[in-house]
PDB file of N, CA and C in Angstrom:
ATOM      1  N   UNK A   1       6.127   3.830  11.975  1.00  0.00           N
ATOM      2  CA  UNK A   1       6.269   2.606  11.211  1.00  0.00           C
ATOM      3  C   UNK A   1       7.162   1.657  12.004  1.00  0.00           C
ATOM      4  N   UNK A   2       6.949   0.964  11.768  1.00  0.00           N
ATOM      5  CA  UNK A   2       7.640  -0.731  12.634  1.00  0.00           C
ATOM      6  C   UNK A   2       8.975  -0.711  11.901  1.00  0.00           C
ATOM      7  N   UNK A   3       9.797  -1.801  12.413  1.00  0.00           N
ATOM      8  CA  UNK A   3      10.838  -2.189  11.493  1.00  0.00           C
ATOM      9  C   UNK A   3      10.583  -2.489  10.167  1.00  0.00           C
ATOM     10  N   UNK A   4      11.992  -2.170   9.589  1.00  0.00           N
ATOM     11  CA  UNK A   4      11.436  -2.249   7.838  1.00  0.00           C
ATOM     12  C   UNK A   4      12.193  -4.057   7.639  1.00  0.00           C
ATOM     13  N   UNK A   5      11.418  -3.481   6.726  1.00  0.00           N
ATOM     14  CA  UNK A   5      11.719  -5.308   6.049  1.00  0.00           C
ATOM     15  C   UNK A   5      12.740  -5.829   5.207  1.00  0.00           C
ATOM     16  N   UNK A   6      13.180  -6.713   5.293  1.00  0.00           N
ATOM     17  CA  UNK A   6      14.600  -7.149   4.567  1.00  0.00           C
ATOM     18  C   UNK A   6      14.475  -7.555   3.308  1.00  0.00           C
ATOM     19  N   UNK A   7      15.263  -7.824   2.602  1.00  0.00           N
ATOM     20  CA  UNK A   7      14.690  -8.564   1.468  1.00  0.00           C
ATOM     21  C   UNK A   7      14.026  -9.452   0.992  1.00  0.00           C
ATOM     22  N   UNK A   8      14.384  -9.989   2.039  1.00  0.00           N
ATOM     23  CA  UNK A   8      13.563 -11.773   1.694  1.00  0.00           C
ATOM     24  C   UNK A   8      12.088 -11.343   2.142  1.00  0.00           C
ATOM     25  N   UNK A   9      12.034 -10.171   2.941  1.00  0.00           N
ATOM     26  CA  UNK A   9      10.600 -10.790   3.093  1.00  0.00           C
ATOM     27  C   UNK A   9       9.763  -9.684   2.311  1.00  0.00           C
ATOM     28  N   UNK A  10      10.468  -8.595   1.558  1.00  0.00           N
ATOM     29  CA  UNK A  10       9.497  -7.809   0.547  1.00  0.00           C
ATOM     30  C   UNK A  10       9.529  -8.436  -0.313  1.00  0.00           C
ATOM     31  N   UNK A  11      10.449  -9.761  -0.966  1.00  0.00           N
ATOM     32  CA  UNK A  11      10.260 -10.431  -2.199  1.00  0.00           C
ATOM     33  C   UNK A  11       9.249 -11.644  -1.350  1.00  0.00           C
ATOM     34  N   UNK A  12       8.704 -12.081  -0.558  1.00  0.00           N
ATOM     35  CA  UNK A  12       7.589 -12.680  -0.234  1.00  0.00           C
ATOM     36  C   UNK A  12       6.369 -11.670  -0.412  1.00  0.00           C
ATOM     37  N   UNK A  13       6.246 -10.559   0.537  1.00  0.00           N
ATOM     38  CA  UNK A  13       5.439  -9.590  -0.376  1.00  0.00           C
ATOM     39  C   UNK A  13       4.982  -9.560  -1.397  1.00  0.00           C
ATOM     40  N   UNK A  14       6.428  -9.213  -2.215  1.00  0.00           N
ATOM     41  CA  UNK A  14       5.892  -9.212  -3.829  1.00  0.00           C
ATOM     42  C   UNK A  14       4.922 -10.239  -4.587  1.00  0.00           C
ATOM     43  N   UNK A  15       5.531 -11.361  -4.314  1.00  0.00           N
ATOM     44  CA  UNK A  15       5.079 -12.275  -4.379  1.00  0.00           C
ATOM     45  C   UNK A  15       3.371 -12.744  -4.096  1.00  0.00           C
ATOM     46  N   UNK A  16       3.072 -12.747  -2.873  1.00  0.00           N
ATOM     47  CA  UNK A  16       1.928 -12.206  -2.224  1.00  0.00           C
ATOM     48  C   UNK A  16       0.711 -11.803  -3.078  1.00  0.00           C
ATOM     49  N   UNK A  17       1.309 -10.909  -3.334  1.00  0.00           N
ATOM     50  CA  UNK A  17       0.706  -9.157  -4.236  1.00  0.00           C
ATOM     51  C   UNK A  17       0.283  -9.457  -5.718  1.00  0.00           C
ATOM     52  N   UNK A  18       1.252 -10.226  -6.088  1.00  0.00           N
ATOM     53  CA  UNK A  18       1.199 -10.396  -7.782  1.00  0.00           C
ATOM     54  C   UNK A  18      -0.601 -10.982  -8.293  1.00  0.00           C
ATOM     55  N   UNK A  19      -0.979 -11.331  -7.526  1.00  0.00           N
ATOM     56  CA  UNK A  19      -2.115 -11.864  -7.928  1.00  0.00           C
ATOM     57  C   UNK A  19      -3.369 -10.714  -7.369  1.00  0.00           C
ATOM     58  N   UNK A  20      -3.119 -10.149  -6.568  1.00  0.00           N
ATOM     59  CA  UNK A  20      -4.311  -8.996  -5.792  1.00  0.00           C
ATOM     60  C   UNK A  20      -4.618  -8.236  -6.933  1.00  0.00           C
ATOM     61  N   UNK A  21      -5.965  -7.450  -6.281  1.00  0.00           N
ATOM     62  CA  UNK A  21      -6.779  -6.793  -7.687  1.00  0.00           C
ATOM     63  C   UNK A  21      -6.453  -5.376  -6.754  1.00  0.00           C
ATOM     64  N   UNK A  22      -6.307  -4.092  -6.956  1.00  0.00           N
ATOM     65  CA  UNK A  22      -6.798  -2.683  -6.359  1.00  0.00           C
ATOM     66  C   UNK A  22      -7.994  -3.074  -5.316  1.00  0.00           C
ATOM     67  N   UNK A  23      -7.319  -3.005  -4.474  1.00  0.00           N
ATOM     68  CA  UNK A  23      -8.976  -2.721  -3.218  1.00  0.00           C
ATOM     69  C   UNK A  23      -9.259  -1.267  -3.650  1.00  0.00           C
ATOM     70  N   UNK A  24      -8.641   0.100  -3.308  1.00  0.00           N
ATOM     71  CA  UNK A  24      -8.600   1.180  -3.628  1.00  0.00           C
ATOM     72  C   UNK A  24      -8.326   1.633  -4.596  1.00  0.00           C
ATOM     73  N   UNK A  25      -8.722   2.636  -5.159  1.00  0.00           N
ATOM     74  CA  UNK A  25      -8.766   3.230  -6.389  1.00  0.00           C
ATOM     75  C   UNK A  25      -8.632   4.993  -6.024  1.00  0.00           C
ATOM     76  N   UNK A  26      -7.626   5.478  -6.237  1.00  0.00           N
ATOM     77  CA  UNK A  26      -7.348   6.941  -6.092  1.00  0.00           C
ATOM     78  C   UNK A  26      -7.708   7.803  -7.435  1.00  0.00           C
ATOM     79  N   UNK A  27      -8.997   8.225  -7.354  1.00  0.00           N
ATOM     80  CA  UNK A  27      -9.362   9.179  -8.627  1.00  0.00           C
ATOM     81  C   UNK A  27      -8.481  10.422  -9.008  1.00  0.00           C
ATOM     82  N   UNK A  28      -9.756  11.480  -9.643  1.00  0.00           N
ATOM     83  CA  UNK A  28      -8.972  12.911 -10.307  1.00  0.00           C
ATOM     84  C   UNK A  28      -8.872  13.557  -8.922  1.00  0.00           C
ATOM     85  N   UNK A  29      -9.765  13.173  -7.914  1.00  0.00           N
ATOM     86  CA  UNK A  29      -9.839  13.867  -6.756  1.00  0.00           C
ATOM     87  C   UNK A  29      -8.374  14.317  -5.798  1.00  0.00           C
ATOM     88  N   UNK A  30      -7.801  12.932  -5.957  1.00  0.00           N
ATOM     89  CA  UNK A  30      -6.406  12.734  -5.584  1.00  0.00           C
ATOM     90  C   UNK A  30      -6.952  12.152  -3.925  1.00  0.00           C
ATOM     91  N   UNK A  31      -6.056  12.198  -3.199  1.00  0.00           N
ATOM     92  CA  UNK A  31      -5.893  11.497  -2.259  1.00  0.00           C
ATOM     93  C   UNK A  31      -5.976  12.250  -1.186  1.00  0.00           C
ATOM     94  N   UNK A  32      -7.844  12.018  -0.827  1.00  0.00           N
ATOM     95  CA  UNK A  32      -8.983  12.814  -0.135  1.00  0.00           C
ATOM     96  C   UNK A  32      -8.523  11.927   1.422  1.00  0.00           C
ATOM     97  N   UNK A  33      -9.554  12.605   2.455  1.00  0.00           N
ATOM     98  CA  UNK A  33      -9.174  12.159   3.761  1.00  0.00           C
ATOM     99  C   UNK A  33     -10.203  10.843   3.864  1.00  0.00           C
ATOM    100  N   UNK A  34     -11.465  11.465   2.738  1.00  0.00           N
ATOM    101  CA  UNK A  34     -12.207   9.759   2.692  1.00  0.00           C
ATOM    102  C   UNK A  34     -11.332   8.514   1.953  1.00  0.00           C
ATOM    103  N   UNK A  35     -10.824   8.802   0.971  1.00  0.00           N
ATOM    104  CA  UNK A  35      -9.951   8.065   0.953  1.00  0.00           C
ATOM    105  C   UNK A  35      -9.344   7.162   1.544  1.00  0.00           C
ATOM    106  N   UNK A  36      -8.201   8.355   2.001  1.00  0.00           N
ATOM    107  CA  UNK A  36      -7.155   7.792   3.286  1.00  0.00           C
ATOM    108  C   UNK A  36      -8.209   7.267   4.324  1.00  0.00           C
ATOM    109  N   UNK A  37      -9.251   7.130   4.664  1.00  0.00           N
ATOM    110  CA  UNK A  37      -9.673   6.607   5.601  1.00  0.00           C
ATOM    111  C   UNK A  37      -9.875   5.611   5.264  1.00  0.00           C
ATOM    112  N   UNK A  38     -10.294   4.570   3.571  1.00  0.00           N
ATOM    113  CA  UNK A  38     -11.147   3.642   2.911  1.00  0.00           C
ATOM    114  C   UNK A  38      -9.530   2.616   3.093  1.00  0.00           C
ATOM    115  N   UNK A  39      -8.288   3.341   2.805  1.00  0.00           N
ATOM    116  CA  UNK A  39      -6.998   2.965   2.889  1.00  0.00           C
ATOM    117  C   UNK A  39      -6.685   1.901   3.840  1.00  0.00           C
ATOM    118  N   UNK A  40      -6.834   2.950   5.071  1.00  0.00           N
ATOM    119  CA  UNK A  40      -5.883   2.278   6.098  1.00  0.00           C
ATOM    120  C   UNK A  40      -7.375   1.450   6.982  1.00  0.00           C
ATOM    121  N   UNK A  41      -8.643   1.541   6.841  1.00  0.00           N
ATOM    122  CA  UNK A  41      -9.517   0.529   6.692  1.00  0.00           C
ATOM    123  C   UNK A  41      -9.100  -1.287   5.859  1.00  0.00           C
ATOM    124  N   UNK A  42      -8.820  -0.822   5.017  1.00  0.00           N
ATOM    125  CA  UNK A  42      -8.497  -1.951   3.818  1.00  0.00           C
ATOM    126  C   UNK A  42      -7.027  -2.512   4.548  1.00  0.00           C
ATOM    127  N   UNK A  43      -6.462  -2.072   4.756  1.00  0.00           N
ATOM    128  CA  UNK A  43      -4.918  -2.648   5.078  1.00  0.00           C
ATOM    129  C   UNK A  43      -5.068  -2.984   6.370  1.00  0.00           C
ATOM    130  N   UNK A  44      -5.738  -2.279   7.797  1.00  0.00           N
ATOM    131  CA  UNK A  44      -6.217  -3.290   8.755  1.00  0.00           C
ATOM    132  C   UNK A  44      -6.731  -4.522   8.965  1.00  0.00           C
ATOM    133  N   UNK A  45      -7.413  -4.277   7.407  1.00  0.00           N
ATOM    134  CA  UNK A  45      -8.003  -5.352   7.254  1.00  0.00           C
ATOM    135  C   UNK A  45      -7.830  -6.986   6.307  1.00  0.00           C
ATOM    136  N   UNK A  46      -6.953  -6.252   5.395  1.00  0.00           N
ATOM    137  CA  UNK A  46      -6.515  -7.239   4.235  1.00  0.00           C
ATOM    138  C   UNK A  46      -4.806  -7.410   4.959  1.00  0.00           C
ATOM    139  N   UNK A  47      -3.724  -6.491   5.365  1.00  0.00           N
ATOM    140  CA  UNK A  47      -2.690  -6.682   5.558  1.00  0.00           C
ATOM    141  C   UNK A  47      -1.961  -6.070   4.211  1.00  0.00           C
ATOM    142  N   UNK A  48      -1.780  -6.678   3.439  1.00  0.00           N
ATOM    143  CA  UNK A  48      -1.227  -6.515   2.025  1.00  0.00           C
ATOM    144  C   UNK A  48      -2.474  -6.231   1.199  1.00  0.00           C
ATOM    145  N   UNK A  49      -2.395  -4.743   0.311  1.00  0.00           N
ATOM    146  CA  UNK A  49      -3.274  -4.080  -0.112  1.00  0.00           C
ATOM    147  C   UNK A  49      -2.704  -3.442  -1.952  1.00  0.00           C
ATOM    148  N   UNK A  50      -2.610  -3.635  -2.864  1.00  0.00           N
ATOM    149  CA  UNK A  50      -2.847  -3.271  -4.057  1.00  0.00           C
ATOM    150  C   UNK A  50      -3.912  -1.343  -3.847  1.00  0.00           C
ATOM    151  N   UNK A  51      -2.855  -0.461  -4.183  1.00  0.00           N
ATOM    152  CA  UNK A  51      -3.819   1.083  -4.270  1.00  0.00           C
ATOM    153  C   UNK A  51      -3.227   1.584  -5.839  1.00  0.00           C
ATOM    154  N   UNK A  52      -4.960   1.940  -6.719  1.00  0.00           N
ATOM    155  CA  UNK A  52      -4.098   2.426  -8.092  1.00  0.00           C
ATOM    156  C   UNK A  52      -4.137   3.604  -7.736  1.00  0.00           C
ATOM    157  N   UNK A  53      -3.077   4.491  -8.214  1.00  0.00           N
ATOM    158  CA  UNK A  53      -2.804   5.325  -8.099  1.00  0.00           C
ATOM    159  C   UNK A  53      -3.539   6.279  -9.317  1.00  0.00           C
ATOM    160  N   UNK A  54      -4.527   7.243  -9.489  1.00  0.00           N
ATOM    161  CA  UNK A  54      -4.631   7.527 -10.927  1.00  0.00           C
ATOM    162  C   UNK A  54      -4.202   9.026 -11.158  1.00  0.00           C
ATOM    163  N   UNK A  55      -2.703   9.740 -10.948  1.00  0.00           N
ATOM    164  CA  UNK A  55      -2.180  10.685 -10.785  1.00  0.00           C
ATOM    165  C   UNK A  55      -1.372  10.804 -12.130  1.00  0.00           C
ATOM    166  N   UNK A  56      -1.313  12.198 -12.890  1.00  0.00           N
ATOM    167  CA  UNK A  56      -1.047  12.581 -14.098  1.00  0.00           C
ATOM    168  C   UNK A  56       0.363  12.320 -14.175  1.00  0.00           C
ATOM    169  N   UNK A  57       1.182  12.033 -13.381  1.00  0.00           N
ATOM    170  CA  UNK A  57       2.577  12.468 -13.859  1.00  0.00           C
ATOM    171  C   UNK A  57       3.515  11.621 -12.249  1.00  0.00           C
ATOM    172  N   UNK A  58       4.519  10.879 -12.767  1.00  0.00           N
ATOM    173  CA  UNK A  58       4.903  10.703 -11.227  1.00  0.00           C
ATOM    174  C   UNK A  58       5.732  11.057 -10.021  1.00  0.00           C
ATOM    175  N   UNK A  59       5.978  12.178 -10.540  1.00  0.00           N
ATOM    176  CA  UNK A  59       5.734  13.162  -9.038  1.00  0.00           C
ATOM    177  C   UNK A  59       4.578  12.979  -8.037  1.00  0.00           C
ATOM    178  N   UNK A  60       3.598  12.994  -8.920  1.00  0.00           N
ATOM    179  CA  UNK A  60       2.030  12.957  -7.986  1.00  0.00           C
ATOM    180  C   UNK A  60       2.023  12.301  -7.461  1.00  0.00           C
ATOM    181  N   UNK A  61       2.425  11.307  -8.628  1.00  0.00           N
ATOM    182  CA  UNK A  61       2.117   9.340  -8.130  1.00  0.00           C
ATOM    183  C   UNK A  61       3.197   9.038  -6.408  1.00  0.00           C
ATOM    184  N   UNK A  62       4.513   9.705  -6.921  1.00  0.00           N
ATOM    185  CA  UNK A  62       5.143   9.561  -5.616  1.00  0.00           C
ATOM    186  C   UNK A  62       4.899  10.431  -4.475  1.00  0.00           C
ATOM    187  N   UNK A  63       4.395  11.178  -4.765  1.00  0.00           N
ATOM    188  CA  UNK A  63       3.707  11.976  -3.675  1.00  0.00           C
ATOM    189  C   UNK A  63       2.650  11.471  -2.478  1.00  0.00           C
ATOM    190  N   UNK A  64       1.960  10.490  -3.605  1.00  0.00           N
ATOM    191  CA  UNK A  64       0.513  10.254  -2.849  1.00  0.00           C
ATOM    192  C   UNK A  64       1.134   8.727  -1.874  1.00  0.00           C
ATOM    193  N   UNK A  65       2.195   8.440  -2.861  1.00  0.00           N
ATOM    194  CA  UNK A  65       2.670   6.851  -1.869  1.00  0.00           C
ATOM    195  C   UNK A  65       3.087   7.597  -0.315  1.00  0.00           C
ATOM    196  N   UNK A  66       4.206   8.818  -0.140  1.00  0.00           N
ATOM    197  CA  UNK A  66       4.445   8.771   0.524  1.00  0.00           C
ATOM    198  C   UNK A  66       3.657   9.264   1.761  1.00  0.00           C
ATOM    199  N   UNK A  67       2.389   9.892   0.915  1.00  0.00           N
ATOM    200  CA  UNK A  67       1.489  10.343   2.118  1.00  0.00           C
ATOM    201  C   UNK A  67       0.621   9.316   2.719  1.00  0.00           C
ATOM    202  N   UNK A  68       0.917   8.517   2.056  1.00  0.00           N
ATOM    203  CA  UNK A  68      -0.091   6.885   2.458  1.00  0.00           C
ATOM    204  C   UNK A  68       0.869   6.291   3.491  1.00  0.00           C
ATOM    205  N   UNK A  69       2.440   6.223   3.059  1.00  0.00           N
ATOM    206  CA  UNK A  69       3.295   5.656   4.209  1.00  0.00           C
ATOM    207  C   UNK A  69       3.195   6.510   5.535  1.00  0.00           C
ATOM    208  N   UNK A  70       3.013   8.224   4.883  1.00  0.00           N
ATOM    209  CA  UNK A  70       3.181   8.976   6.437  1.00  0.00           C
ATOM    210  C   UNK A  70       1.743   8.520   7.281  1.00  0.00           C
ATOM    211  N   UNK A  71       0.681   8.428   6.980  1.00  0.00           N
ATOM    212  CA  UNK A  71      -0.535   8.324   7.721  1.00  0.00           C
ATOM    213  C   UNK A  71      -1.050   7.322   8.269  1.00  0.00           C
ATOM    214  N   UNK A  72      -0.395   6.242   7.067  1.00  0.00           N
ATOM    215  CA  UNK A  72      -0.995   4.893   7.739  1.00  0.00           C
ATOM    216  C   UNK A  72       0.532   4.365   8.422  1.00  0.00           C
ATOM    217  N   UNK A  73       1.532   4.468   8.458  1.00  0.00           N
ATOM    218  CA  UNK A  73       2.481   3.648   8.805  1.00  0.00           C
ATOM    219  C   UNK A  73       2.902   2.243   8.492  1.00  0.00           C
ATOM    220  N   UNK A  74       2.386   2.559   6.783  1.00  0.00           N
ATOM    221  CA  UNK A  74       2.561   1.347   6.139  1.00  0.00           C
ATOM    222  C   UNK A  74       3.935   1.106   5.497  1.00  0.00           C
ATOM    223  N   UNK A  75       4.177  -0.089   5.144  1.00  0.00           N
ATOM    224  CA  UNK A  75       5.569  -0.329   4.422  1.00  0.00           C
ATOM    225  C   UNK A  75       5.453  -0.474   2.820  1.00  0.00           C
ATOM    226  N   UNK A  76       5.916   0.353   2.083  1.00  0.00           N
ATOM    227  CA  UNK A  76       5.921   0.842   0.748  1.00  0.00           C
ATOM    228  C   UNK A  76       6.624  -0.614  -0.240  1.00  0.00           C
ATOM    229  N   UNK A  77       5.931  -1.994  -0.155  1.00  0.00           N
ATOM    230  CA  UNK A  77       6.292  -3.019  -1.267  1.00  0.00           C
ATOM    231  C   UNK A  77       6.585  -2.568  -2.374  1.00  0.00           C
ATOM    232  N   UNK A  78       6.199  -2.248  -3.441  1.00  0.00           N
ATOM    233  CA  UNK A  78       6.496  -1.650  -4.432  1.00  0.00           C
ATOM    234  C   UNK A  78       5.363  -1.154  -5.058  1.00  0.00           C
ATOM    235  N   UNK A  79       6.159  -0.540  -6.503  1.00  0.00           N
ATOM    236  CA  UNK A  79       5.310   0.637  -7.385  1.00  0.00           C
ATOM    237  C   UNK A  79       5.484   0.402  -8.774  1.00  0.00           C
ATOM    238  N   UNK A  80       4.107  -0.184  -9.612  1.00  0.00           N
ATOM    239  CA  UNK A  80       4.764  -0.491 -10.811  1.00  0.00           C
ATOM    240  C   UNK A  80       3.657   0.131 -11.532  1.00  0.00           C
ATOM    241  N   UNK A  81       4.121   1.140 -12.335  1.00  0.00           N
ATOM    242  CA  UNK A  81       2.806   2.167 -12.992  1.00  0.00           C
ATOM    243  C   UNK A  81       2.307   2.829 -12.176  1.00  0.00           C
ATOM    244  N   UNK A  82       0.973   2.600 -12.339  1.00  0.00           N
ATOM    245  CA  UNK A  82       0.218   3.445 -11.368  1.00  0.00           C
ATOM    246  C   UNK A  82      -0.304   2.569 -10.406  1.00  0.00           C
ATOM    247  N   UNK A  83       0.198   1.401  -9.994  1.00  0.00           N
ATOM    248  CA  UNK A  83      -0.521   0.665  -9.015  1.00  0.00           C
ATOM    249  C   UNK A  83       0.718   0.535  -7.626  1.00  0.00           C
ATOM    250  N   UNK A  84       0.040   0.594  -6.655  1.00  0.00           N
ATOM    251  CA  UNK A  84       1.162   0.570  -5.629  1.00  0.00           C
ATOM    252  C   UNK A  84       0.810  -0.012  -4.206  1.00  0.00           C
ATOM    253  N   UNK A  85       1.490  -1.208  -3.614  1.00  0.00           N
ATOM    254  CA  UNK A  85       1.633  -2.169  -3.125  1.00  0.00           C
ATOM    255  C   UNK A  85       2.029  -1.511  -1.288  1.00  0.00           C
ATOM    256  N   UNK A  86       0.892  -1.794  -0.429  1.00  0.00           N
ATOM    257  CA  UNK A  86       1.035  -1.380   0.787  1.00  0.00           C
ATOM    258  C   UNK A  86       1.094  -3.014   1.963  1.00  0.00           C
ATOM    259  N   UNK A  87       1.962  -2.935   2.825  1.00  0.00           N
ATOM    260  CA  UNK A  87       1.771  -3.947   4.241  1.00  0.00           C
ATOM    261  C   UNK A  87       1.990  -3.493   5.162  1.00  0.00           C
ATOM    262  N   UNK A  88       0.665  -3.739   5.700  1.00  0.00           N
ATOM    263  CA  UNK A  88       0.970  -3.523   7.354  1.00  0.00           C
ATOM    264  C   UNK A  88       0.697  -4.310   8.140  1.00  0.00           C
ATOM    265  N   UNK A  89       1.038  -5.067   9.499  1.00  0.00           N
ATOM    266  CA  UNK A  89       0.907  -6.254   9.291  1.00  0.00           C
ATOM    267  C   UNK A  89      -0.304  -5.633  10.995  1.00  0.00           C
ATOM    268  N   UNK A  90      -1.593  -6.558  11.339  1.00  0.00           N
ATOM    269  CA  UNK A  90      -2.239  -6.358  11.805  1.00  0.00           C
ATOM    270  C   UNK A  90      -2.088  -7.263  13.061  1.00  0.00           C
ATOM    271  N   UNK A  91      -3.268  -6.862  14.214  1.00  0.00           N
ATOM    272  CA  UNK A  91      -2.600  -7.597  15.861  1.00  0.00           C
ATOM    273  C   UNK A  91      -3.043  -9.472  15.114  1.00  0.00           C
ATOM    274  N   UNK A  92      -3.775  -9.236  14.575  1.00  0.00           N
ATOM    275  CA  UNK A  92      -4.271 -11.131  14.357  1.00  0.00           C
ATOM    276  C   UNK A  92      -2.694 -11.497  13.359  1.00  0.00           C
ATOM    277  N   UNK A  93      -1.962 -10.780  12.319  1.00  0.00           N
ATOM    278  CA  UNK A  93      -0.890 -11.289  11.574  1.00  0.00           C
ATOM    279  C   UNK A  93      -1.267 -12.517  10.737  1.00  0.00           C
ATOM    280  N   UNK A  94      -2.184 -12.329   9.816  1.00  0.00           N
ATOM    281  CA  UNK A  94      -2.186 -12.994   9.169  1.00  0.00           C
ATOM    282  C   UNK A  94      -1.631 -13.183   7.787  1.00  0.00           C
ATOM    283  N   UNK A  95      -0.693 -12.664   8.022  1.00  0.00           N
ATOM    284  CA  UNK A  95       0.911 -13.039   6.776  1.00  0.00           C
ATOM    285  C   UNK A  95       1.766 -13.206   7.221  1.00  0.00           C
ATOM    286  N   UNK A  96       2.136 -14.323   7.622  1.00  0.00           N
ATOM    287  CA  UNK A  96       3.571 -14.370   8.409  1.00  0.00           C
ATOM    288  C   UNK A  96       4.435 -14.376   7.560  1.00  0.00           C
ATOM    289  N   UNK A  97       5.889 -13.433   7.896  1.00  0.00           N
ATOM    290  CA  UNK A  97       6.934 -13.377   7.122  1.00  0.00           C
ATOM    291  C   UNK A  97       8.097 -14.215   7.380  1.00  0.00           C
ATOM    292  N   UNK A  98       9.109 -14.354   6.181  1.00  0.00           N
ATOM    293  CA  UNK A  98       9.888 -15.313   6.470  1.00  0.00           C
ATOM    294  C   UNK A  98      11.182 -14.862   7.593  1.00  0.00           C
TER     295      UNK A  98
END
């Protein structure tokens, strides 16, 4: 993972985000390698990515974020319910931060 981000610019993030729909959707299956592949597809591609999480209890739920940060080397925006907020920023950078 790259440098992490300061405040100002995960509250631009947030910000960002508030309006995005789930590109991904994590079923009963849990968080398959097709998946993780549909993932870090989507975030190459979008940058800032919305993933629902649909895990019974949140242990799971935090489980599956951090296996998304270990694989893709994404930066963990936030987590509200079951929906959870990924950036990674791509070679074109099309989110510039503040």
């Amino acid at each position: 993972m790259a440098k992490m981000l300061n405040t100002k610019q995960n509250q631009h993030l947030r910000r960002l985000a508030h309006h995005l729909k789930p590109v991904v959707i994590i079923g009963n299956a849990g968080l398959t390698e097709t998946v993780l592949e549909e993932i870090i597809n989507a975030i190459s591609f979008h940058e800032l990515i919305k993933v629902k999480l649909n895990g019974t209890d949140k242990t799971a739920r935090d489980g599956m974020v951090n296996n998304i940060i270990t694989n893709t080397g994404a930066h963990h925006v936030q987590s509200i319910g079951h929906v959870a907020v990924f950036f990674k920023p791509s070679d074109k950078n099309k989110i510039h931060l503040p």
